[in-house]
C-alpha atoms as a PDB file:
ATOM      1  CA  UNK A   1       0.000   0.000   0.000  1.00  0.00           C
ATOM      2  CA  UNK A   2       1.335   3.519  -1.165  1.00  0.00           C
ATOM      3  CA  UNK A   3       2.438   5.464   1.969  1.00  0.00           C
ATOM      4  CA  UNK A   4       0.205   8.084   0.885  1.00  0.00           C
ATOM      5  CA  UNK A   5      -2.941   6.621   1.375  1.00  0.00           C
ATOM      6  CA  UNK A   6      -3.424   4.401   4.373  1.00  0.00           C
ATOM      7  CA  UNK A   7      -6.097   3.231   6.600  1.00  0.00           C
ATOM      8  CA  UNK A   8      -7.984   5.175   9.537  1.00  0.00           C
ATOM      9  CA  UNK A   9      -7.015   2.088  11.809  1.00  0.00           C
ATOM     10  CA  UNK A  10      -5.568   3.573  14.760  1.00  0.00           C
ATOM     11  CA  UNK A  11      -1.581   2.757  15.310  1.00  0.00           C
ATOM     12  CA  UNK A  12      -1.138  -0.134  17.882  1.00  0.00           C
ATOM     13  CA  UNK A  13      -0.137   2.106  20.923  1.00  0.00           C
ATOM     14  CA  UNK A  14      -3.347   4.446  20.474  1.00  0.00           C
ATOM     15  CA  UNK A  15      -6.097   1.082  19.930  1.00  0.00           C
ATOM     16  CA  UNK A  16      -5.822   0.824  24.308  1.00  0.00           C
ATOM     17  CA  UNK A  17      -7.633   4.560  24.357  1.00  0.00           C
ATOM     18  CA  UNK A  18     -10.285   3.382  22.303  1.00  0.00           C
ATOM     19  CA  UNK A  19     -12.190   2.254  25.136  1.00  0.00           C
ATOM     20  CA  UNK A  20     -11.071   5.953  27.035  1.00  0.00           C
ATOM     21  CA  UNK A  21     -12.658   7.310  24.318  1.00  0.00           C
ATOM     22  CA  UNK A  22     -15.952   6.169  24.194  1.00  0.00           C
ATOM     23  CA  UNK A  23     -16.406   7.107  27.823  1.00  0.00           C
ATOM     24  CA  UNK A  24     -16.366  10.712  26.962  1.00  0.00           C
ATOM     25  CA  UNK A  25     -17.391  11.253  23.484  1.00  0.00           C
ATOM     26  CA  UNK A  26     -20.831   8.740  23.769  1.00  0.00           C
ATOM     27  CA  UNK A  27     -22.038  11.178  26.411  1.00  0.00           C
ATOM     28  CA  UNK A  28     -20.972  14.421  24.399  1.00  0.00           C
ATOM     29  CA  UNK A  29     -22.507  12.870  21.194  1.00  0.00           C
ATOM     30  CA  UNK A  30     -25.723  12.417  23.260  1.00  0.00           C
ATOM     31  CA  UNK A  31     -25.785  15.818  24.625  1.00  0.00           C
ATOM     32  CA  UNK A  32     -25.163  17.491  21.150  1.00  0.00           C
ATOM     33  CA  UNK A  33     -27.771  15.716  19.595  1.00  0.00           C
ATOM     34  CA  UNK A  34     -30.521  17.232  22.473  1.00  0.00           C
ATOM     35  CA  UNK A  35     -28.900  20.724  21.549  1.00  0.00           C
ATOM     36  CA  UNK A  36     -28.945  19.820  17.751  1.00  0.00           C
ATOM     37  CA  UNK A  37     -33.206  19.417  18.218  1.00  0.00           C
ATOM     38  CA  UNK A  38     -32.932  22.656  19.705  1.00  0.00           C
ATOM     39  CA  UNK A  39     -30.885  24.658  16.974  1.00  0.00           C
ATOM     40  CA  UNK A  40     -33.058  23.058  14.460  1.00  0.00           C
ATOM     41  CA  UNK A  41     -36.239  24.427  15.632  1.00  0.00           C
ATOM     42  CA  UNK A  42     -34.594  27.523  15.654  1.00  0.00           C
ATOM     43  CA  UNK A  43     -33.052  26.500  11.949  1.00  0.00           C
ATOM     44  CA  UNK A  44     -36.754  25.907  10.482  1.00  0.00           C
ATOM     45  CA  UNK A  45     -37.734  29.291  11.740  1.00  0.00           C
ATOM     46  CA  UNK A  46     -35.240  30.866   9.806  1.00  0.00           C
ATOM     47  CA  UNK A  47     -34.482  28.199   6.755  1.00  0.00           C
ATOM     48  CA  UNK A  48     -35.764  30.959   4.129  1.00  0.00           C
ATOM     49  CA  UNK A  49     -32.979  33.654   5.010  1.00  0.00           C
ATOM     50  CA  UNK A  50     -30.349  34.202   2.547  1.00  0.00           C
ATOM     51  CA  UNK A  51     -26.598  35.519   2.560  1.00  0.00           C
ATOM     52  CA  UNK A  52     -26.967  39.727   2.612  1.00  0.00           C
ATOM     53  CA  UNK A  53     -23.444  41.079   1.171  1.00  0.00           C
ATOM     54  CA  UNK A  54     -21.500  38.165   1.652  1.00  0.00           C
ATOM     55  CA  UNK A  55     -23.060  37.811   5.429  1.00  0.00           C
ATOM     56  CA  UNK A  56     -24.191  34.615   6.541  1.00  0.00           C
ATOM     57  CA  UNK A  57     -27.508  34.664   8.596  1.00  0.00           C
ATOM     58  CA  UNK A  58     -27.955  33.156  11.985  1.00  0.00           C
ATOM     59  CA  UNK A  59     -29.282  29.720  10.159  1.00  0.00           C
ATOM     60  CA  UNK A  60     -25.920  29.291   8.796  1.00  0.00           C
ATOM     61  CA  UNK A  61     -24.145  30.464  11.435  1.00  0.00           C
ATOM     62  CA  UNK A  62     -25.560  27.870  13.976  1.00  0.00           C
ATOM     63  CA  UNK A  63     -25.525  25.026  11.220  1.00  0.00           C
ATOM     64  CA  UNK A  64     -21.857  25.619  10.771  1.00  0.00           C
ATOM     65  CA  UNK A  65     -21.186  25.731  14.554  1.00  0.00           C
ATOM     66  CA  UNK A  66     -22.992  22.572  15.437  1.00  0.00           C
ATOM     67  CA  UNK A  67     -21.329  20.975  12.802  1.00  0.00           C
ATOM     68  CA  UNK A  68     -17.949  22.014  13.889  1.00  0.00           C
ATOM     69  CA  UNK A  69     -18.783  20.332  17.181  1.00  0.00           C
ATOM     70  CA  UNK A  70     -19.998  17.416  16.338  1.00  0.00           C
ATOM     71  CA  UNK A  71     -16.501  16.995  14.617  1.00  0.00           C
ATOM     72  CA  UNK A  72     -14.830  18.159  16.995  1.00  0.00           C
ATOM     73  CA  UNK A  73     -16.706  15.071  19.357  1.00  0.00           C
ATOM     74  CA  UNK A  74     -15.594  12.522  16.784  1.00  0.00           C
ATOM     75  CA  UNK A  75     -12.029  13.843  17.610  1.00  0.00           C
ATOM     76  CA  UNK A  76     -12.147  15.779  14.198  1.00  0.00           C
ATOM     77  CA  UNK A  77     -10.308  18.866  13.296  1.00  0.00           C
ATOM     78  CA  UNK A  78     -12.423  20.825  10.391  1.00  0.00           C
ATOM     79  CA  UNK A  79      -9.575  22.371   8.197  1.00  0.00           C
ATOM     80  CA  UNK A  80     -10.379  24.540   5.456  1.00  0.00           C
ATOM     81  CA  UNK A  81      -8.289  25.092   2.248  1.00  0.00           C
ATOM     82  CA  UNK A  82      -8.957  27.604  -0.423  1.00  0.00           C
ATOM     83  CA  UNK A  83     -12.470  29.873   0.163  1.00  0.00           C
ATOM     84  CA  UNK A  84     -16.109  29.209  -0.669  1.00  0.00           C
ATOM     85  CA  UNK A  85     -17.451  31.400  -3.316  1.00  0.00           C
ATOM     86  CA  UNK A  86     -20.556  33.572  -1.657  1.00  0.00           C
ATOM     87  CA  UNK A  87     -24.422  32.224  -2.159  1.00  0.00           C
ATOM     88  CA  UNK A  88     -25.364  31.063  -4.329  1.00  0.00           C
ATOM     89  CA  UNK A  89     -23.310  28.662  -5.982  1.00  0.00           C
ATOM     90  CA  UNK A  90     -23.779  24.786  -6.653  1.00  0.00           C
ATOM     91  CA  UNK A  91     -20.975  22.704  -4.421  1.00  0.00           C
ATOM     92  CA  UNK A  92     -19.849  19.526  -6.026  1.00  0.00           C
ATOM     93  CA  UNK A  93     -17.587  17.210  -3.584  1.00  0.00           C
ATOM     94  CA  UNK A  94     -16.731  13.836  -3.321  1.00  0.00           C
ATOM     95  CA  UNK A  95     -18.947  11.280  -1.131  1.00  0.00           C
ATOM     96  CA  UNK A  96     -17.354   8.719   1.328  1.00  0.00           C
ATOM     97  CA  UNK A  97     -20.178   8.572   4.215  1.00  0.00           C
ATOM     98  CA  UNK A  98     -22.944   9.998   6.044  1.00  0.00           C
ATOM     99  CA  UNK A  99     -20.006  12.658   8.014  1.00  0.00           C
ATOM    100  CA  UNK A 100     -19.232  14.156   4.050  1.00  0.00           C
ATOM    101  CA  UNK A 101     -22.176  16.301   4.995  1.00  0.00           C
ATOM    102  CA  UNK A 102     -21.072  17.164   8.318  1.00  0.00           C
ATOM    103  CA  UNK A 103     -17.671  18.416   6.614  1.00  0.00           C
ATOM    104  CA  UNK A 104     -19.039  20.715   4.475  1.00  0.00           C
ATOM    105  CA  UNK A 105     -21.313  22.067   6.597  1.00  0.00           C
ATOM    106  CA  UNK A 106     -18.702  23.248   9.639  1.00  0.00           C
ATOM    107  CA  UNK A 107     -16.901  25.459   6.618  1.00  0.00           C
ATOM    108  CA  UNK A 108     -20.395  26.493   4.544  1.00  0.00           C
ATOM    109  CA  UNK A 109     -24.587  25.908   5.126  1.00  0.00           C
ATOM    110  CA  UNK A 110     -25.943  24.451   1.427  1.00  0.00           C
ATOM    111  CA  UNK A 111     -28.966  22.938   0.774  1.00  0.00           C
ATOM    112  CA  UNK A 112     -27.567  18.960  -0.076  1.00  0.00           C
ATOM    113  CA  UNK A 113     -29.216  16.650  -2.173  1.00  0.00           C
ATOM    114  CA  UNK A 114     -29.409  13.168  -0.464  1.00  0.00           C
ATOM    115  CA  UNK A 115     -31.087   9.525  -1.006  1.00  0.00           C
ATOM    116  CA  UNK A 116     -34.988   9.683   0.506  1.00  0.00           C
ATOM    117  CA  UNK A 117     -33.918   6.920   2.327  1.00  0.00           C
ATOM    118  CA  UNK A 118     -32.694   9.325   4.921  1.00  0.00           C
ATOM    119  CA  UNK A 119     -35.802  11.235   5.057  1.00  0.00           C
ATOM    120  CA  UNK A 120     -37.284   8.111   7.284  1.00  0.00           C
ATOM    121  CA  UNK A 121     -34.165   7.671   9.233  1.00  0.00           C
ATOM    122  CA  UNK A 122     -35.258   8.711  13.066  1.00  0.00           C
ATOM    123  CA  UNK A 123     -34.307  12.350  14.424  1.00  0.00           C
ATOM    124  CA  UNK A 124     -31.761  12.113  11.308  1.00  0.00           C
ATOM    125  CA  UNK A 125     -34.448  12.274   8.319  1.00  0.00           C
ATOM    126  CA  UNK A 126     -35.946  15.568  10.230  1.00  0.00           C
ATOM    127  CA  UNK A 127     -32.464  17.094  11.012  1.00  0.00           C
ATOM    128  CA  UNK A 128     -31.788  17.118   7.621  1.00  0.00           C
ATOM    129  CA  UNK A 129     -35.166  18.536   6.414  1.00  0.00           C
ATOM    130  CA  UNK A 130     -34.956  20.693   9.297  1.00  0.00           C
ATOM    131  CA  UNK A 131     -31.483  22.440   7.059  1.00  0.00           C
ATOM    132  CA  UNK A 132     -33.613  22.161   3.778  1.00  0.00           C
ATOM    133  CA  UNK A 133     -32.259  18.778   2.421  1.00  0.00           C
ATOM    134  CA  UNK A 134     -33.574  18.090  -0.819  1.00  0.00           C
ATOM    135  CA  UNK A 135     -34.327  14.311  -0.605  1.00  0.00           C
ATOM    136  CA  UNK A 136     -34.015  11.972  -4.010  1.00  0.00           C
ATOM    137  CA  UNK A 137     -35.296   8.578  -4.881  1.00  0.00           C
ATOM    138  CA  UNK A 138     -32.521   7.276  -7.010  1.00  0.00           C
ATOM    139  CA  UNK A 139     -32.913   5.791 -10.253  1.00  0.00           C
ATOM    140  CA  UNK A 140     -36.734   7.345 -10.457  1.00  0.00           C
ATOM    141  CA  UNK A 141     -36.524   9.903 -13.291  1.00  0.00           C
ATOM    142  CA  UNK A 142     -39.188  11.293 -11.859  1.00  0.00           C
ATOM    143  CA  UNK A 143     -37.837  12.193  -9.089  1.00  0.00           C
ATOM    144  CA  UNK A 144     -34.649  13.642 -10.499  1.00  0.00           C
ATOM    145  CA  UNK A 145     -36.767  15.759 -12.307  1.00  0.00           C
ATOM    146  CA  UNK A 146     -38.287  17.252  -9.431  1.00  0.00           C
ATOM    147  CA  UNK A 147     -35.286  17.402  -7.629  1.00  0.00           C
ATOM    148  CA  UNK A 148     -33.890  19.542 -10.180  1.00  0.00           C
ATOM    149  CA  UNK A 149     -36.217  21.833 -10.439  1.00  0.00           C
ATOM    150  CA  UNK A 150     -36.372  22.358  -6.780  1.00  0.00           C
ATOM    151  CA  UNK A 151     -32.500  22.922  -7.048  1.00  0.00           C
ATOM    152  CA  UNK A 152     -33.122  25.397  -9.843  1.00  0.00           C
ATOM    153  CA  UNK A 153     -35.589  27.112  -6.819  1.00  0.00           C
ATOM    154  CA  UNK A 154     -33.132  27.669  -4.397  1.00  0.00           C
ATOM    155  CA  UNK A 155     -30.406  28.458  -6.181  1.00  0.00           C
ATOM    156  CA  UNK A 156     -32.325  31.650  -7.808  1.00  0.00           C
ATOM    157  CA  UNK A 157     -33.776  32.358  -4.397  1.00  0.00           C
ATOM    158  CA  UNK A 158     -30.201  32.769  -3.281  1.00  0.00           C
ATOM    159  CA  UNK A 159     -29.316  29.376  -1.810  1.00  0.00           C
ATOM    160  CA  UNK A 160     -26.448  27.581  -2.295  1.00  0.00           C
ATOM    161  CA  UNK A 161     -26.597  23.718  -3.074  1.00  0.00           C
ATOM    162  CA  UNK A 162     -24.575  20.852  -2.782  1.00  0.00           C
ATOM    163  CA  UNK A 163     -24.272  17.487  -4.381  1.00  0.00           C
ATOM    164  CA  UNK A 164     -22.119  14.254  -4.624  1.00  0.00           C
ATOM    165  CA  UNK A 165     -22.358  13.987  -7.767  1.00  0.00           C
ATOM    166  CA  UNK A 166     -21.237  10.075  -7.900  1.00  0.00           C
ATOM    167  CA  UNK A 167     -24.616   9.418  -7.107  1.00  0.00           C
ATOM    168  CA  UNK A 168     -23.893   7.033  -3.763  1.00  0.00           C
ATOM    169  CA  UNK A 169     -20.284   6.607  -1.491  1.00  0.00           C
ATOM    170  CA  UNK A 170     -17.256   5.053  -2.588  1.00  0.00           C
ATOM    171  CA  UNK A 171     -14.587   2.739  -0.479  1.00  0.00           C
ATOM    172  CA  UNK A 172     -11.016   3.061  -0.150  1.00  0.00           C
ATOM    173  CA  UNK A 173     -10.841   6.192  -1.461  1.00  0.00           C
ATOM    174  CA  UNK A 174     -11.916   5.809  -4.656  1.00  0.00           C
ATOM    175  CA  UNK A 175     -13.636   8.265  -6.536  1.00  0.00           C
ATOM    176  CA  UNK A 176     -16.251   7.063  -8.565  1.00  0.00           C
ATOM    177  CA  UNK A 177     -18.282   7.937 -11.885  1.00  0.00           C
ATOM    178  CA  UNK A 178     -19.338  11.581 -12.145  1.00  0.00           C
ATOM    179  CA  UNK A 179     -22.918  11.661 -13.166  1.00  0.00           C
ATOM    180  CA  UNK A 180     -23.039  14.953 -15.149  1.00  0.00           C
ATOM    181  CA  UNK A 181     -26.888  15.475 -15.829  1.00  0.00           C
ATOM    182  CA  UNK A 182     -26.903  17.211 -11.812  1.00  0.00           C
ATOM    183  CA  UNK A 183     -24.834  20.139 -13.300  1.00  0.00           C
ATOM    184  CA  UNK A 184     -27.823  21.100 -15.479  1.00  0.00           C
ATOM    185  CA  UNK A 185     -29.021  22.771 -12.273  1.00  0.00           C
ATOM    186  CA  UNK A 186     -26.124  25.233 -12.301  1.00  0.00           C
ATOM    187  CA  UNK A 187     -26.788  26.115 -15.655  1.00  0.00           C
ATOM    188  CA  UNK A 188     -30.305  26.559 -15.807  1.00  0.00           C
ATOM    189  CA  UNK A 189     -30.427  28.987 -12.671  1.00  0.00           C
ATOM    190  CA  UNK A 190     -27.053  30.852 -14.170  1.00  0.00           C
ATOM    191  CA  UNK A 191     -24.401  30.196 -10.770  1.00  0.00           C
ATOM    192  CA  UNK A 192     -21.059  29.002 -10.800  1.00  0.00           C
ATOM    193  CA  UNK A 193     -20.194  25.567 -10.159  1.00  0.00           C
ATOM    194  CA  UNK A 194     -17.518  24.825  -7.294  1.00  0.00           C
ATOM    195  CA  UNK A 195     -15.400  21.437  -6.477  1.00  0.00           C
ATOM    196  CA  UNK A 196     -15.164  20.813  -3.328  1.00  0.00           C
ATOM    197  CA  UNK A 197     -12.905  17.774  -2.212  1.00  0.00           C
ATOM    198  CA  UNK A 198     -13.588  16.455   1.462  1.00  0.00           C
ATOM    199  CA  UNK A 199     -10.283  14.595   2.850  1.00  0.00           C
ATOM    200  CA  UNK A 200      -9.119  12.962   6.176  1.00  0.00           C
ATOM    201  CA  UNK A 201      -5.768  13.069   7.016  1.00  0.00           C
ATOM    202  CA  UNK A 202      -3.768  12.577  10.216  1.00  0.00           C
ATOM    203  CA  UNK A 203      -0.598  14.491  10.573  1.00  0.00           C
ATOM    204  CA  UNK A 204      -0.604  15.157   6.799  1.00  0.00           C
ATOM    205  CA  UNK A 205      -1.121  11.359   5.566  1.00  0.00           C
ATOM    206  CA  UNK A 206      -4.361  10.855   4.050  1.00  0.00           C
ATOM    207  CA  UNK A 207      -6.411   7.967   5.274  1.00  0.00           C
ATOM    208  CA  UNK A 208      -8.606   6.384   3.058  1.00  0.00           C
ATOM    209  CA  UNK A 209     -11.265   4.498   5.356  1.00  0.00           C
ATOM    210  CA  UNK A 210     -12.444   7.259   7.716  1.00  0.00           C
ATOM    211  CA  UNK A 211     -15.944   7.037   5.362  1.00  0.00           C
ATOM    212  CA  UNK A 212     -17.734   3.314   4.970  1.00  0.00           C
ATOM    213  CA  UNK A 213     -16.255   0.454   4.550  1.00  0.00           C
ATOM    214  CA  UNK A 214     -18.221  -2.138   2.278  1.00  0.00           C
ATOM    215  CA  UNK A 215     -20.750  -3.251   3.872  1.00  0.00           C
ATOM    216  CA  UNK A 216     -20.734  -1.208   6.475  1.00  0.00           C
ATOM    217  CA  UNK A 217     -23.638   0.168   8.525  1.00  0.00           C
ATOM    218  CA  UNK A 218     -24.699   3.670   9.385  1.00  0.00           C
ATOM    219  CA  UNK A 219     -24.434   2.825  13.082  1.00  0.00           C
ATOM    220  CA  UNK A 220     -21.092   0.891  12.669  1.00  0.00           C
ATOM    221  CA  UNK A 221     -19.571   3.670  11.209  1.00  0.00           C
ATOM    222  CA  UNK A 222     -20.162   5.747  13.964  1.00  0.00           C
ATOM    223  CA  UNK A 223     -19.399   3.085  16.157  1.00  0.00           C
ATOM    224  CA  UNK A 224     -15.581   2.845  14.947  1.00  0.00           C
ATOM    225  CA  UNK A 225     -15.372   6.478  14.454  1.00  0.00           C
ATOM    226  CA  UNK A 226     -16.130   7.400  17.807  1.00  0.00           C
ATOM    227  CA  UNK A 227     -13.309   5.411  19.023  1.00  0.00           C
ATOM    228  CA  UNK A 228     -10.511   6.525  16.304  1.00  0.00           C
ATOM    229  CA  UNK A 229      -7.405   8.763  17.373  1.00  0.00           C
ATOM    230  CA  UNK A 230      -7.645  12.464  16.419  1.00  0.00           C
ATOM    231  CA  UNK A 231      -7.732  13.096  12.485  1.00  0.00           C
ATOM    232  CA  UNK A 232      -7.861  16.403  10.420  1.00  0.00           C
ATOM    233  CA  UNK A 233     -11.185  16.640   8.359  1.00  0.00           C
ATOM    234  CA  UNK A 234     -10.388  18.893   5.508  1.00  0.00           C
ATOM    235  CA  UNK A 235     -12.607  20.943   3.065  1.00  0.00           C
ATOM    236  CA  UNK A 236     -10.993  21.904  -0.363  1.00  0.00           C
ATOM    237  CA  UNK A 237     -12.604  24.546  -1.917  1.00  0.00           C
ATOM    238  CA  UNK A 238     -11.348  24.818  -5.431  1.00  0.00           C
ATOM    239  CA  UNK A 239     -11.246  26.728  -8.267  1.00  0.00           C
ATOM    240  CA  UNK A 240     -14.908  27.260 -10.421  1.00  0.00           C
ATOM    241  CA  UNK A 241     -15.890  25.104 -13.100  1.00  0.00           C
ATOM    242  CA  UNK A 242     -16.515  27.453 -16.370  1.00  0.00           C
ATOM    243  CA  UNK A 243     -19.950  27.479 -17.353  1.00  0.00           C
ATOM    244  CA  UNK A 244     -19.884  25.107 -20.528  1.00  0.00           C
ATOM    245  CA  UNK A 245     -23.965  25.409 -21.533  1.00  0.00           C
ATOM    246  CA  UNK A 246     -23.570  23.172 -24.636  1.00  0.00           C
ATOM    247  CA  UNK A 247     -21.068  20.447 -22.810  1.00  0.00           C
ATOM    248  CA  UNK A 248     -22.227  19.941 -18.735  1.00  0.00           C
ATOM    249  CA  UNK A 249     -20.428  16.421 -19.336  1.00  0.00           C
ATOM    250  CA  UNK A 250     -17.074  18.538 -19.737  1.00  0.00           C
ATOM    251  CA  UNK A 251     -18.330  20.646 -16.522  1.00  0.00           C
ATOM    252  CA  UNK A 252     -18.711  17.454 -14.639  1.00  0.00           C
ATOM    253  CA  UNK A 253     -15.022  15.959 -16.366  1.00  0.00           C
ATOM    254  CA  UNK A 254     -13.568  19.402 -14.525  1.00  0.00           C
ATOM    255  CA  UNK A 255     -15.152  18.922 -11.718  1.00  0.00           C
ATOM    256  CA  UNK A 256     -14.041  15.427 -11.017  1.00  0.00           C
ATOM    257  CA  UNK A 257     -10.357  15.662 -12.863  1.00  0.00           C
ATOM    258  CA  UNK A 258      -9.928  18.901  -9.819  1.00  0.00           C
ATOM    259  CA  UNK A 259     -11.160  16.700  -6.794  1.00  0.00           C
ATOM    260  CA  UNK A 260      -9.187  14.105  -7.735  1.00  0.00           C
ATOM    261  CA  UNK A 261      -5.646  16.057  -7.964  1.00  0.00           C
ATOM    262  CA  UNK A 262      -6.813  17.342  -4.149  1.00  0.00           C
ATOM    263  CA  UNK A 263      -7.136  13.735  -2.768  1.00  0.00           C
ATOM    264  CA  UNK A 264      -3.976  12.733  -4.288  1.00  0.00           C
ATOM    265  CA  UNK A 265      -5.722  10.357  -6.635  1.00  0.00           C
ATOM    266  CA  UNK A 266      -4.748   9.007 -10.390  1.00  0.00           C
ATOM    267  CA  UNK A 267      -6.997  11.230 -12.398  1.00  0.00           C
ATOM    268  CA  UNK A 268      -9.464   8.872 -14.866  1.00  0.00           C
ATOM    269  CA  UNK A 269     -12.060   9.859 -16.837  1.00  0.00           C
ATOM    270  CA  UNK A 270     -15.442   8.718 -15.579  1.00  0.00           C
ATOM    271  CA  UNK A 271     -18.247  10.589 -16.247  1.00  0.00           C
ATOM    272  CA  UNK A 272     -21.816   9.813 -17.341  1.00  0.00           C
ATOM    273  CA  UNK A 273     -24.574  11.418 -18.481  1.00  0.00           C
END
């Protein structure tokens, strides 16, 4: 295995602190999620508000904050390289598990697309409405279709959006196909389209298995992750995507080509319509 890319397993002298660990972050986790109900309420009160001159309101303020924290619980250090263009802009990153959204979240509040499946997950499904998830039924045309146009919405009405555009998570690292109909979006409600690549690394070594494993459960994955040693969770903005109105498969070939050269990754060309 390259020396570049290597897994989140802890290193044999930190696996005895896993237990010491648990002890403190289990109770944290529980006492954030009771304050994350909270700051949701508050959230769905004010879901409609919109940057003002580059100024984030409170919504995004306390979205970003709780995010942060939760990170922070998981023994995560949110790291930001490059800067987020303002609202509203569509965000297209990478997608390794359920936390991707957390990531993005502690550096910018977007609307995110995600599977419906989540939608009838417990306290999860109404978090994530709660922050104006757009929820999808994949491979239903239909509801692409809707989903689109409801991304259209909010990104004219000032809202930024964000997708994984390879349409589910990867393993190991991998990035995966590029589905490039999603960019449509960007074009039809005129806003730039910005990579974003979402990274672990621990002390400048990226790890490849901080997202799911295969076959991996929701609740395992929080399960291990609760219990791994400290890790930097870093949030690439990069540079915009031209607008390309006749060619969103070459906007979506961009897109991928610049997340891959942040990871570190052999750049391929895997893109679909």
């Amino acid at each position: 295995m390259s020396p570049e890319f290597v897994p989140a397993t802890s290193p044999d002298r930190l696996r005895p602190l896993r237990p010491l660990r648990y002890l403190w972050r289990v109770p944290l986790l529980l006492g954030h999620i009771l304050l994350g109900i909270l700051l949701a309420l508050i959230v769905t009160w004010n879901r409609l508000a919109v940057m003002q001159g580059g100024r984030e309101p409170l919504s995004h303020r306390l979205i970003r904050w709780w995010s942060r924290m939760l990170l922070r619980i998981f023994g995560m250090r949110s790291v930001r390289i490059g800067r987020p263009m303002p609202d509203a802009v569509l965000f297209v990153a990478n997608h390794t598990s359920w936390i991707d959204i957390v990531m993005l979240h502690s550096q910018r509040a977007a609307c995110f697309v995600a599977k419906s499946e989540i939608a009838r997950w417990p306290l999860v499904g109404w978090m994530a409405a709660c922050a104006g998830t757009i929820f999808h039924r994949r491979g239903n045309n239909h509801s692409l279709s809707s989903v689109m146009q409801v991304m259209v919405e909010r990104l004219r009405g000032g809202r930024s959006v964000a997708v994984f555009p390879e349409g589910g998570s990867g393993y190991n690292g991998v990035l995966k196909v590029f589905h490039a109909r999603i960019f449509q979006a960007a074009l039809d409600a005129e806003v730039p389209v910005q990579p974003v690549a979402l990274r672990f690394a621990r002390h400048g070594v990226r790890i490849i298995d901080a997202g799911f494993r295969v076959n991996e459960s929701f609740v395992h994955n929080i399960l291990r992750l609760l219990g791994e040693a400290p890790l930097d969770a870093e949030v690439h903005f990069l540079a915009v995507v031209p607008a390309s109105p006749d060619a969103r498969r070459r906007m979506a070939e961009q897109s991928r080509e610049r997340i891959a050269s942040a990871l570190g990754d052999p750049i391929a060309s895997d893109v679909v319509e």
